[in-house]
PDB file of N, CA and C in Angstrom:
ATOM      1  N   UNK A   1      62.653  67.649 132.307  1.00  0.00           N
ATOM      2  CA  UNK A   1      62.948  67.718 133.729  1.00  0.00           C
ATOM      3  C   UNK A   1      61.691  68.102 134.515  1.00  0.00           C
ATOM      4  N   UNK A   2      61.175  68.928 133.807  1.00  0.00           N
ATOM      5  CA  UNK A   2      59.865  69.733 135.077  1.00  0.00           C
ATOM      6  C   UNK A   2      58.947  68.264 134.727  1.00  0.00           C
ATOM      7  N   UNK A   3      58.788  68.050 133.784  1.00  0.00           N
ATOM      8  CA  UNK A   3      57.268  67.339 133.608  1.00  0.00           C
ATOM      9  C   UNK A   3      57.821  65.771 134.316  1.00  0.00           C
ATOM     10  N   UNK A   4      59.392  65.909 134.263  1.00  0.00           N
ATOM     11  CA  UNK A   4      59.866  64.208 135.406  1.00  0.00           C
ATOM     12  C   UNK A   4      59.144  64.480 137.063  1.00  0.00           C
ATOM     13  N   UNK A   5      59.444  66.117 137.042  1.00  0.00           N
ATOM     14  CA  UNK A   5      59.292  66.156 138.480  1.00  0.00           C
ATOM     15  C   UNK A   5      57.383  66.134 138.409  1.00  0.00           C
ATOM     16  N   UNK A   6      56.814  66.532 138.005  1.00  0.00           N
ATOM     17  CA  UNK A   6      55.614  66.704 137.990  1.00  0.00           C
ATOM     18  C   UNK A   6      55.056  65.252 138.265  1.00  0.00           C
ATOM     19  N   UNK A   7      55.657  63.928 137.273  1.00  0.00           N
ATOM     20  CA  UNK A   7      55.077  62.941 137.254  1.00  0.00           C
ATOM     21  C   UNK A   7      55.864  62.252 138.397  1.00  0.00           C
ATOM     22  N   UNK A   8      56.666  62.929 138.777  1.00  0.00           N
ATOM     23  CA  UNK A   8      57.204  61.915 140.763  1.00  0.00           C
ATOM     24  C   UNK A   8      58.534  60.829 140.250  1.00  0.00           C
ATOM     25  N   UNK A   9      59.257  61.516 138.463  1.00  0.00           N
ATOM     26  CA  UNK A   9      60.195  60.012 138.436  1.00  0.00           C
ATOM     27  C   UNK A   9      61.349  60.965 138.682  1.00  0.00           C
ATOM     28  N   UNK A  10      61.840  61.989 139.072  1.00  0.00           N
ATOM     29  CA  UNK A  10      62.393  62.490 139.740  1.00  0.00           C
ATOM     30  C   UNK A  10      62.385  63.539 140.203  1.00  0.00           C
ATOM     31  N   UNK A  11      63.019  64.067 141.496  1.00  0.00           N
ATOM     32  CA  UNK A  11      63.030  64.757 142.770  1.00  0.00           C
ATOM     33  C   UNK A  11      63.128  66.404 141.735  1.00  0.00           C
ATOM     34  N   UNK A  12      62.683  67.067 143.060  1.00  0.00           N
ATOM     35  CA  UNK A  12      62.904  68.590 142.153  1.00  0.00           C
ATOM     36  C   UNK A  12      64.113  68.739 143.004  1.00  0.00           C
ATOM     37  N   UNK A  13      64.835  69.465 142.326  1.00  0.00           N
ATOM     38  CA  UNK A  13      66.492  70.134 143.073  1.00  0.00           C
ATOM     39  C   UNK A  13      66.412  71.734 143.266  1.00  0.00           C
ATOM     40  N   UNK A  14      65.091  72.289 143.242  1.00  0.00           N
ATOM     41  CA  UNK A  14      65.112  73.798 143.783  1.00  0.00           C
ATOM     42  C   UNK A  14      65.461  74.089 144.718  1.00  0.00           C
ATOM     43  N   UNK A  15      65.175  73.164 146.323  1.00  0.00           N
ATOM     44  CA  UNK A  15      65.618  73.406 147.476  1.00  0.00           C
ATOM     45  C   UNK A  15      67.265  73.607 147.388  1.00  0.00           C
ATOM     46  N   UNK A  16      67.788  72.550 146.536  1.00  0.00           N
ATOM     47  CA  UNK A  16      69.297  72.505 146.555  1.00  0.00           C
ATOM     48  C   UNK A  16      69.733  73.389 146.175  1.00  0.00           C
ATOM     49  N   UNK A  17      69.427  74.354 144.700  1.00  0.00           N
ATOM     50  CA  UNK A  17      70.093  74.886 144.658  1.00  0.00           C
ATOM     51  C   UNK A  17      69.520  76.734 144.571  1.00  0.00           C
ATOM     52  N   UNK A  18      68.466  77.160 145.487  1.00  0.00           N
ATOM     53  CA  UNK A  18      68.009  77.835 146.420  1.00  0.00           C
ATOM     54  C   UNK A  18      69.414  77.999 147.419  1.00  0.00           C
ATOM     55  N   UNK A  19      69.373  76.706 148.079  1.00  0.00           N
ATOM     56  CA  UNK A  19      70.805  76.645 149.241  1.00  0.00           C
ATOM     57  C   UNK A  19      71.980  77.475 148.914  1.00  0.00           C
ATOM     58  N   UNK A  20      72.098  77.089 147.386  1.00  0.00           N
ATOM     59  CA  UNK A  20      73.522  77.465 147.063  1.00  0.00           C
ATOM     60  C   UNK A  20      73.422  78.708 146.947  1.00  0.00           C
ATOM     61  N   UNK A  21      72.826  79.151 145.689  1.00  0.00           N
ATOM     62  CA  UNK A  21      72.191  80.567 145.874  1.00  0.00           C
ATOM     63  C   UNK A  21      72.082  81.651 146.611  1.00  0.00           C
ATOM     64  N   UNK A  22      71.600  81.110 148.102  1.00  0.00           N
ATOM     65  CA  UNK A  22      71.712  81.956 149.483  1.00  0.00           C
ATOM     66  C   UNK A  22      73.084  81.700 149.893  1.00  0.00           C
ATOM     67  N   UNK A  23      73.406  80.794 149.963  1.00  0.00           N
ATOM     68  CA  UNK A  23      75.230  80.770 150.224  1.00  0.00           C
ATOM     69  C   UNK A  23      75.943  81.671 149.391  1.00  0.00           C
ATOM     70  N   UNK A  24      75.822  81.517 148.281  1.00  0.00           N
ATOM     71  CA  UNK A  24      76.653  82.277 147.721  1.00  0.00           C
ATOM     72  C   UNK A  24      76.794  83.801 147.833  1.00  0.00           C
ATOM     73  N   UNK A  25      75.165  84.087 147.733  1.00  0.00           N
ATOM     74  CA  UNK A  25      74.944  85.733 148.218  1.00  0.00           C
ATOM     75  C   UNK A  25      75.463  86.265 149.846  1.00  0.00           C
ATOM     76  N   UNK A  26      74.998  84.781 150.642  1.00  0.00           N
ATOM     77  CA  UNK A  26      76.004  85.781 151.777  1.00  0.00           C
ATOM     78  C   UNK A  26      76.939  85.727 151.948  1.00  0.00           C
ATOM     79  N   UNK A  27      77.957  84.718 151.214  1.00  0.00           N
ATOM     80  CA  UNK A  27      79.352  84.515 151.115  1.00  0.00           C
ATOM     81  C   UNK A  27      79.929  85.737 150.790  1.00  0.00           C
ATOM     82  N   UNK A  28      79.265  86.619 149.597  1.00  0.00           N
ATOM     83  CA  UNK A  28      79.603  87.400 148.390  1.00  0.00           C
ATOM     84  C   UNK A  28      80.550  88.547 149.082  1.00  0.00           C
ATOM     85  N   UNK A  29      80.317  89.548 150.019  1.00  0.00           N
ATOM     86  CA  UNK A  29      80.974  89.858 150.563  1.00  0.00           C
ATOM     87  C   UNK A  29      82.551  89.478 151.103  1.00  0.00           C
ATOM     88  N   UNK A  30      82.679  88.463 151.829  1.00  0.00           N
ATOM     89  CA  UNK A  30      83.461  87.970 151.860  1.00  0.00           C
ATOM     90  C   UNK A  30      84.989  87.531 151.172  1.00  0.00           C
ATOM     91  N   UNK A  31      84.152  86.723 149.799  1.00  0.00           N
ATOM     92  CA  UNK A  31      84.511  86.294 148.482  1.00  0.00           C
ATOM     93  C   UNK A  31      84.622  87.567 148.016  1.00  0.00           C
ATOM     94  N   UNK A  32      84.464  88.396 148.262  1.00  0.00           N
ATOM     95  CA  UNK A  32      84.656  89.784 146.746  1.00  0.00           C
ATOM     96  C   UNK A  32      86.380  90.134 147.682  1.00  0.00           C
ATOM     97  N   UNK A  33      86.933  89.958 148.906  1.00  0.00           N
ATOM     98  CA  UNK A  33      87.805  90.519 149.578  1.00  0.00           C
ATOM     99  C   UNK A  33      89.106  89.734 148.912  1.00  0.00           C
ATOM    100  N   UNK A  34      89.180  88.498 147.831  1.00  0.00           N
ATOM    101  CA  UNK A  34      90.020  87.706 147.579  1.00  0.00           C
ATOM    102  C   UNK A  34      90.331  88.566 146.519  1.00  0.00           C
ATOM    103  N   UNK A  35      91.792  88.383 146.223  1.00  0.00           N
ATOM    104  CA  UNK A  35      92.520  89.486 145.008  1.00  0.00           C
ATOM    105  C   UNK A  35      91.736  88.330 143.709  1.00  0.00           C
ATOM    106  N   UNK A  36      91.277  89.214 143.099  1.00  0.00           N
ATOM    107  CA  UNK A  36      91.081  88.937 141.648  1.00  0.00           C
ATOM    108  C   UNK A  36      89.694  89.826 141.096  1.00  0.00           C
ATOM    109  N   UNK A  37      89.427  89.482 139.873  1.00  0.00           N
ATOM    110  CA  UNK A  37      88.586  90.297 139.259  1.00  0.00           C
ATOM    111  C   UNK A  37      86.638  90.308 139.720  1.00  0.00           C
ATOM    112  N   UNK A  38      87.029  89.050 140.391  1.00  0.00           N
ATOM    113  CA  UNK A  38      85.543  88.937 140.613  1.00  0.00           C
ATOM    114  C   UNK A  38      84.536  88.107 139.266  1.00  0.00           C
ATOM    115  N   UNK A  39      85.071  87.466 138.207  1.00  0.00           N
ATOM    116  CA  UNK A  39      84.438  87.210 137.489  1.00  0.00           C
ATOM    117  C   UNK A  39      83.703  85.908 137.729  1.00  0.00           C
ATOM    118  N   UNK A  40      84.465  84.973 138.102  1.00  0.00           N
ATOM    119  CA  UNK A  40      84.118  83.959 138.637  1.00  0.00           C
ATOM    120  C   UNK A  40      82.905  84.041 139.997  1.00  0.00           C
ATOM    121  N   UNK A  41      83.274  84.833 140.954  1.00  0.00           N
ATOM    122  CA  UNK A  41      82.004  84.593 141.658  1.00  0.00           C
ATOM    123  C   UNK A  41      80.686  85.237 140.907  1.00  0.00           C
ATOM    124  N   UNK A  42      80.937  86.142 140.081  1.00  0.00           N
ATOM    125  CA  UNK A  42      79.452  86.649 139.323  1.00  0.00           C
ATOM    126  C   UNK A  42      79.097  85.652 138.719  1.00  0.00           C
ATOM    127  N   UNK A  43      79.948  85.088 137.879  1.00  0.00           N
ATOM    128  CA  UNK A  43      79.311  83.883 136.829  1.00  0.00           C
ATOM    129  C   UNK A  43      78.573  82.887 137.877  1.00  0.00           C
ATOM    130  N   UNK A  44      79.379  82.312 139.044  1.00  0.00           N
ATOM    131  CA  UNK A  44      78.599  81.664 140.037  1.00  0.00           C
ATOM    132  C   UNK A  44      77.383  81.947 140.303  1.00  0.00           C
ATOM    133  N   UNK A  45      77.342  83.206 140.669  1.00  0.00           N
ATOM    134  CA  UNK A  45      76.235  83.461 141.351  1.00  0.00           C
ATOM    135  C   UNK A  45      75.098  83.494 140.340  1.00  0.00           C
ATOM    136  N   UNK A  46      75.462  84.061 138.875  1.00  0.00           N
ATOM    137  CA  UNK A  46      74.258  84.217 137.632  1.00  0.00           C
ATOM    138  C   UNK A  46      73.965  82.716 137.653  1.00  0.00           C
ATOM    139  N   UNK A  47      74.864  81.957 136.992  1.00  0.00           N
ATOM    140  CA  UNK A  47      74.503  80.649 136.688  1.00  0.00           C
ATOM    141  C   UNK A  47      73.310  79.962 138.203  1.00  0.00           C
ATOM    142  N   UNK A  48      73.710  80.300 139.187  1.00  0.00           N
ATOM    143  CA  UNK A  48      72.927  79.580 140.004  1.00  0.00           C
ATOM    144  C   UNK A  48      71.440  80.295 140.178  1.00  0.00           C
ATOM    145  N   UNK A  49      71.206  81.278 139.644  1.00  0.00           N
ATOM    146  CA  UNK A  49      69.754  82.530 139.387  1.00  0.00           C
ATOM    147  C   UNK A  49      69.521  81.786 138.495  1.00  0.00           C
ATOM    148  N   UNK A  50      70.098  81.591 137.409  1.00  0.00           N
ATOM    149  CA  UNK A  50      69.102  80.863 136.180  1.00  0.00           C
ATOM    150  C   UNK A  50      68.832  79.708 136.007  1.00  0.00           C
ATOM    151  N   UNK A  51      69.366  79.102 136.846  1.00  0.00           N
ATOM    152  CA  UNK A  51      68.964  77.641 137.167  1.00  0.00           C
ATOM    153  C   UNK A  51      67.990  77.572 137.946  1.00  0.00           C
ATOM    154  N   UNK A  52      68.148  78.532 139.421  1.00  0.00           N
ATOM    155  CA  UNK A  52      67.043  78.550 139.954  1.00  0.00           C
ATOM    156  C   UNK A  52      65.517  79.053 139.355  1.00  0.00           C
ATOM    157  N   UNK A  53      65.638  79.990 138.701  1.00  0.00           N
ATOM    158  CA  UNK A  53      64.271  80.689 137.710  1.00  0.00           C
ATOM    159  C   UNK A  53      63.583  79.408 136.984  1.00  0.00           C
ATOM    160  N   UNK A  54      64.361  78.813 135.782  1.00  0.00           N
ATOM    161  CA  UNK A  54      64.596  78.018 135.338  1.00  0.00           C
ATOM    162  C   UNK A  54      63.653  77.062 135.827  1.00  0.00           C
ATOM    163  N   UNK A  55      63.836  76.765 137.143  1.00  0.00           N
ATOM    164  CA  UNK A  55      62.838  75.525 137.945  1.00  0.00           C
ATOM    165  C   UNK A  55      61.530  76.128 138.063  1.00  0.00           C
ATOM    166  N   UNK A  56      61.867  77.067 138.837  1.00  0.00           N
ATOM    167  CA  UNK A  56      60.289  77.822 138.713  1.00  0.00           C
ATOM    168  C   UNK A  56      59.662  78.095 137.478  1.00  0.00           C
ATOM    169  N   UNK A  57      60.347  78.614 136.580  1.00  0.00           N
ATOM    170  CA  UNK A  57      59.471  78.632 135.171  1.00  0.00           C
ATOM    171  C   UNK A  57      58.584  77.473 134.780  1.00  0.00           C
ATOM    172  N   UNK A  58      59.680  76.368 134.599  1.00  0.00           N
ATOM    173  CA  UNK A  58      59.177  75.545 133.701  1.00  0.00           C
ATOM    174  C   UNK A  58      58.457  74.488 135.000  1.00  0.00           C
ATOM    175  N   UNK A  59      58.584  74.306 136.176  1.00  0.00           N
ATOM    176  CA  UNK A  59      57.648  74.081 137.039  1.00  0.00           C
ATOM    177  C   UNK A  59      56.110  74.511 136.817  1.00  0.00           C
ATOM    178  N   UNK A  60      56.231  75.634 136.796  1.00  0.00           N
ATOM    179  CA  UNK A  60      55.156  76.554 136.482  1.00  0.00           C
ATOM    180  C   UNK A  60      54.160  76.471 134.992  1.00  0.00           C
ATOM    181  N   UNK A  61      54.960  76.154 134.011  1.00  0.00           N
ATOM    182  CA  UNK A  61      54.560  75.971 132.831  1.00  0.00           C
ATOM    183  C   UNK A  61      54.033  74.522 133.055  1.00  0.00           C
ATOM    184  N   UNK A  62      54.941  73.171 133.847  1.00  0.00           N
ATOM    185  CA  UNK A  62      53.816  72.018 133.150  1.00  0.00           C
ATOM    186  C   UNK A  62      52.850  72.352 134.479  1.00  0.00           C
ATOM    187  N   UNK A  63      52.725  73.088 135.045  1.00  0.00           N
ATOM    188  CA  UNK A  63      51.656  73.564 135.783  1.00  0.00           C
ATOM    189  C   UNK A  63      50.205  74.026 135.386  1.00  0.00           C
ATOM    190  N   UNK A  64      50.648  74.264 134.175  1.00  0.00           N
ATOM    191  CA  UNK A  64      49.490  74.869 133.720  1.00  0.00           C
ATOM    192  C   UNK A  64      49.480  76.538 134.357  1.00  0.00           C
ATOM    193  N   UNK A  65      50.118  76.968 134.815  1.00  0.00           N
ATOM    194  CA  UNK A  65      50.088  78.764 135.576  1.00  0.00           C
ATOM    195  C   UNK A  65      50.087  79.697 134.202  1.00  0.00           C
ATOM    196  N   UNK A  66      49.815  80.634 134.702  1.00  0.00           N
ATOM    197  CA  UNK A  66      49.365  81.600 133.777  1.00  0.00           C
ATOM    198  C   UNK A  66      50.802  83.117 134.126  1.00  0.00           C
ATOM    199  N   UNK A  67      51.341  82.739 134.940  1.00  0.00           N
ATOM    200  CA  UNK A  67      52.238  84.030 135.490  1.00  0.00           C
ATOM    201  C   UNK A  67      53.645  83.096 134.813  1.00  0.00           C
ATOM    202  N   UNK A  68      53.886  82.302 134.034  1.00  0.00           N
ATOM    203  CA  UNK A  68      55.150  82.209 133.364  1.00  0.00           C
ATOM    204  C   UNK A  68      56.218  82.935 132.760  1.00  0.00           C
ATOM    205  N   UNK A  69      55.508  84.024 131.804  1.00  0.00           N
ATOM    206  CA  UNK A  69      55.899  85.008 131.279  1.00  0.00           C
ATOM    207  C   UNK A  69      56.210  86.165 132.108  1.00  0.00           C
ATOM    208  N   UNK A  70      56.061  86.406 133.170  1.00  0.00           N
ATOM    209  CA  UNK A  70      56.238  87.053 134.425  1.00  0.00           C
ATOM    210  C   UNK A  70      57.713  86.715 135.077  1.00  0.00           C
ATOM    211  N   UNK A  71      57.422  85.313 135.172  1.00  0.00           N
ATOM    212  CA  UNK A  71      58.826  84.467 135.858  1.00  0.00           C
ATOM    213  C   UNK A  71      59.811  84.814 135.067  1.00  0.00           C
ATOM    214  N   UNK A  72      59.547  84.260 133.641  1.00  0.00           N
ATOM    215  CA  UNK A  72      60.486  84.499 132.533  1.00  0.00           C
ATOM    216  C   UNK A  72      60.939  85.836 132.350  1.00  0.00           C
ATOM    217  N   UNK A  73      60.470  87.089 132.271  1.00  0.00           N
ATOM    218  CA  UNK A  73      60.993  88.291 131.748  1.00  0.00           C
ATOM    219  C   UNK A  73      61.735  88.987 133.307  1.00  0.00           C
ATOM    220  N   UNK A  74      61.006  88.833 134.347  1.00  0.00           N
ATOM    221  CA  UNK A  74      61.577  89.071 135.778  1.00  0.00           C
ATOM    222  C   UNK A  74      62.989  88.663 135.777  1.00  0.00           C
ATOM    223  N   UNK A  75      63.166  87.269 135.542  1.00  0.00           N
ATOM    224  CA  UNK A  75      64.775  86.808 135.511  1.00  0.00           C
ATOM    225  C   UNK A  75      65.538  87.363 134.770  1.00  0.00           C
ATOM    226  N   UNK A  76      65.143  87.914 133.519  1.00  0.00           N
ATOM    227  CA  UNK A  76      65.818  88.041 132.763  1.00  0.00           C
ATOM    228  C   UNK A  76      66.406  89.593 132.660  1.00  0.00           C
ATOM    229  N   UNK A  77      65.107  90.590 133.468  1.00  0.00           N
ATOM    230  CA  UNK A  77      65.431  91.743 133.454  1.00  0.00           C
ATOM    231  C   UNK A  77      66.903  91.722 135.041  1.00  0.00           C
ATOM    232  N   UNK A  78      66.298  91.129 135.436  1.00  0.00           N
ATOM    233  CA  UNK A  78      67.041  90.615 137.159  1.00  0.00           C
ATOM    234  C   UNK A  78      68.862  90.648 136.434  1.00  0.00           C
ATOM    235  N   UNK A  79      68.888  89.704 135.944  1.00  0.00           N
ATOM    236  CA  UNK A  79      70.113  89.234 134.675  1.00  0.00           C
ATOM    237  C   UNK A  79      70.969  90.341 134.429  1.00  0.00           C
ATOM    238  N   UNK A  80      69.919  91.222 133.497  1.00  0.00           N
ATOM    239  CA  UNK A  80      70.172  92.517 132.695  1.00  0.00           C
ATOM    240  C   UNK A  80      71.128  93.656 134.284  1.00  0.00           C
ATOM    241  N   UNK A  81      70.026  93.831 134.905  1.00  0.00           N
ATOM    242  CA  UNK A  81      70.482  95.014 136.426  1.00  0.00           C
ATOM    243  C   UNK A  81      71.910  94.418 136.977  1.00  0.00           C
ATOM    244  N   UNK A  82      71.888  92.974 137.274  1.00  0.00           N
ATOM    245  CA  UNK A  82      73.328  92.128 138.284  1.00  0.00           C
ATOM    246  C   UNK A  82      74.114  93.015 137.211  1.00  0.00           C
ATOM    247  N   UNK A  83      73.901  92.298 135.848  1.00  0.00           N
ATOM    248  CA  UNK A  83      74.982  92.878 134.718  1.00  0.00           C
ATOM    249  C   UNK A  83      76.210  93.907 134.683  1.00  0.00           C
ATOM    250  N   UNK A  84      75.229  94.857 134.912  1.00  0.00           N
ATOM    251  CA  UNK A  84      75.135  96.066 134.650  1.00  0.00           C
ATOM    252  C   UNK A  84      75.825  96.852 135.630  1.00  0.00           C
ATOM    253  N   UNK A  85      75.066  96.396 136.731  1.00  0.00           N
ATOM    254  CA  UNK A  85      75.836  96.631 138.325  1.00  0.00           C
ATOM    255  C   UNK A  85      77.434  96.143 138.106  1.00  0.00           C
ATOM    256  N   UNK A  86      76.949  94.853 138.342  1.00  0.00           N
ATOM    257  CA  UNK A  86      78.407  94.321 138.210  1.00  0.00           C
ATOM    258  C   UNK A  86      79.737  94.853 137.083  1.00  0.00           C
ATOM    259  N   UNK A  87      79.786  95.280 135.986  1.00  0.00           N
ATOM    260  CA  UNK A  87      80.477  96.126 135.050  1.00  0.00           C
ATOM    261  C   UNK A  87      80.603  97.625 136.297  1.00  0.00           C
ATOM    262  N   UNK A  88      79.520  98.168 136.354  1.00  0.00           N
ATOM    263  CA  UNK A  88      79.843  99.027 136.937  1.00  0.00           C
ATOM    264  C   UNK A  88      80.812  99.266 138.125  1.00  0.00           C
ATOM    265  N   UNK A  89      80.619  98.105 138.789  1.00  0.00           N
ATOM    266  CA  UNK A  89      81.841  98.256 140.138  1.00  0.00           C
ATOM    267  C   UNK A  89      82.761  97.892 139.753  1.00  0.00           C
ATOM    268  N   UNK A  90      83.176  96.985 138.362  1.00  0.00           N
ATOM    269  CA  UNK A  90      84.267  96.616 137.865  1.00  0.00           C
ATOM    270  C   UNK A  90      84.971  97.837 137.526  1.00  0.00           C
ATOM    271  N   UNK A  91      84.557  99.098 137.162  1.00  0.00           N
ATOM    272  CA  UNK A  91      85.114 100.317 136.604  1.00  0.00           C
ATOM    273  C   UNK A  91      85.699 100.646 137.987  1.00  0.00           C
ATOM    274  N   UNK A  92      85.287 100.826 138.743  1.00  0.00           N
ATOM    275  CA  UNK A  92      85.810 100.944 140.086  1.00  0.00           C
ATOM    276  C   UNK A  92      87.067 100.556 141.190  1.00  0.00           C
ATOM    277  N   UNK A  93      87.307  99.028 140.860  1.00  0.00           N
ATOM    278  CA  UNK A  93      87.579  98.346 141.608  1.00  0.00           C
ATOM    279  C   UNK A  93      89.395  98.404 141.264  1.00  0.00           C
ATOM    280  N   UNK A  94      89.938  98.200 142.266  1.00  0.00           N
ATOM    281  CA  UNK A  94      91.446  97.886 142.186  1.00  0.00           C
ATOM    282  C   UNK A  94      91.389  96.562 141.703  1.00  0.00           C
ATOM    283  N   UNK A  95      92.410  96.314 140.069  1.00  0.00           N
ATOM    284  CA  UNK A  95      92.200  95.145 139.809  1.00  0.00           C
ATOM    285  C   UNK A  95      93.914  94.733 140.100  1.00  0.00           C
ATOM    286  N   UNK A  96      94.574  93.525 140.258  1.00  0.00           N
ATOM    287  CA  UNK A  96      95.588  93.607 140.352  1.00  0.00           C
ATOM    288  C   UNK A  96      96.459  93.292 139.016  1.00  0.00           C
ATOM    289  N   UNK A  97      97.832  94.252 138.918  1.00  0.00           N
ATOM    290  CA  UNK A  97      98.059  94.119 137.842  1.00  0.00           C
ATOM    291  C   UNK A  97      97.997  93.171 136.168  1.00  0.00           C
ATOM    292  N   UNK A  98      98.505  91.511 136.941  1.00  0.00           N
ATOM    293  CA  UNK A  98      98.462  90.338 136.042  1.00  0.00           C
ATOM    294  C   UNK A  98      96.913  90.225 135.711  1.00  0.00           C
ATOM    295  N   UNK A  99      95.996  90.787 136.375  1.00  0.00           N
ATOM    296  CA  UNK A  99      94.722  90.502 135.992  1.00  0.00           C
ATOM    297  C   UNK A  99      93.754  91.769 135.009  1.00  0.00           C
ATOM    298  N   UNK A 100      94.724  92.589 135.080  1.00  0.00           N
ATOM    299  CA  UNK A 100      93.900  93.889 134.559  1.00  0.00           C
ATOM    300  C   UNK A 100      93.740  94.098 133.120  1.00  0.00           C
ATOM    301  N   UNK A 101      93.870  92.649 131.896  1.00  0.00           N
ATOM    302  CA  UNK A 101      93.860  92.888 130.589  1.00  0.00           C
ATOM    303  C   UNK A 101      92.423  92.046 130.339  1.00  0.00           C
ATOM    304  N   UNK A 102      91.731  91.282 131.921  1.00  0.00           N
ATOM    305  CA  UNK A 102      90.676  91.039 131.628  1.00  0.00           C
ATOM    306  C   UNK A 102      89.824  91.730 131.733  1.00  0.00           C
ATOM    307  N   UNK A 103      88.459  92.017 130.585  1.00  0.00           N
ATOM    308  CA  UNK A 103      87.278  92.732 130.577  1.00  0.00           C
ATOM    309  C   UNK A 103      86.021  92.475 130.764  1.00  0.00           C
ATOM    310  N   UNK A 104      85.308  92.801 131.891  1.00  0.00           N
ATOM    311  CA  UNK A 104      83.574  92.582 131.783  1.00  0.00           C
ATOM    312  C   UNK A 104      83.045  92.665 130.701  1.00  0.00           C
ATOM    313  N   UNK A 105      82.418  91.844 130.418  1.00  0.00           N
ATOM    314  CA  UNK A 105      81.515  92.002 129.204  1.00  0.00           C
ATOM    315  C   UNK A 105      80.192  91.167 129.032  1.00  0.00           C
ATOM    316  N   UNK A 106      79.439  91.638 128.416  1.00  0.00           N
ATOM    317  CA  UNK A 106      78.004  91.321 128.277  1.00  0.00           C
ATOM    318  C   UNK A 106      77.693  90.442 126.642  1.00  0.00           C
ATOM    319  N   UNK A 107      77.686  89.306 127.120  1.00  0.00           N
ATOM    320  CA  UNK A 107      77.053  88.264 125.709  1.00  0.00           C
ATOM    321  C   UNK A 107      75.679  88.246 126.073  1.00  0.00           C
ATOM    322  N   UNK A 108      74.794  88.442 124.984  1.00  0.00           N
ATOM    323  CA  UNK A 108      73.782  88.342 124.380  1.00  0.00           C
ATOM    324  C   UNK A 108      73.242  87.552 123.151  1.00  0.00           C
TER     325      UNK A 108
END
């Protein structure tokens, strides 16, 4: 994909999904006010961070850049904190009953 976009046989989609990304984060508020656990908009919102990184990384790599490993461990620590956060307000949160046998959890 990066080295398609590099050579011009196809478009980069960072702008696009940058877009979503910022949508989603200022939606997030909003979206957290709907009864349920919230799992779904986190997964949204992760999946669209690592897609976005993702572009920049490997952008960066057939780039020849030297700050890759930067990009790469940044996202990933980024990943680790949402995580973490996110479990944490889950301990918190009024879940509603039919939904309360689901659990946050962290795959690695």
């Amino acid at each position: 994909y990066s080295r398609a976009i590099y050579q011009d046989l196809v478009s980069s989609q960072s702008h696009n999904v940058t877009k979503v990304l910022t949508k989603l984060c200022q939606e997030q508020r909003r979206l957290d006010q709907i009864p349920g656990d919230g799992q779904e908009l986190f997964n949204a919102i992760q999946n669209a961070r690592v897609v976005s990184c993702a572009e920049a990384y490997y952008r960066e790599l057939i780039l020849g850049g030297d700050v890759t490993w930067n990009i790469r461990d940044t996202a990933f620590l980024e990943a680790i904190v949402d995580t973490m956060t996110y479990i944490h307000t889950q301990k918190n949160r009024q879940v509603p009953p039919h939904l309360s046998s689901k659990k946050a959890r962290v795959i690695v």
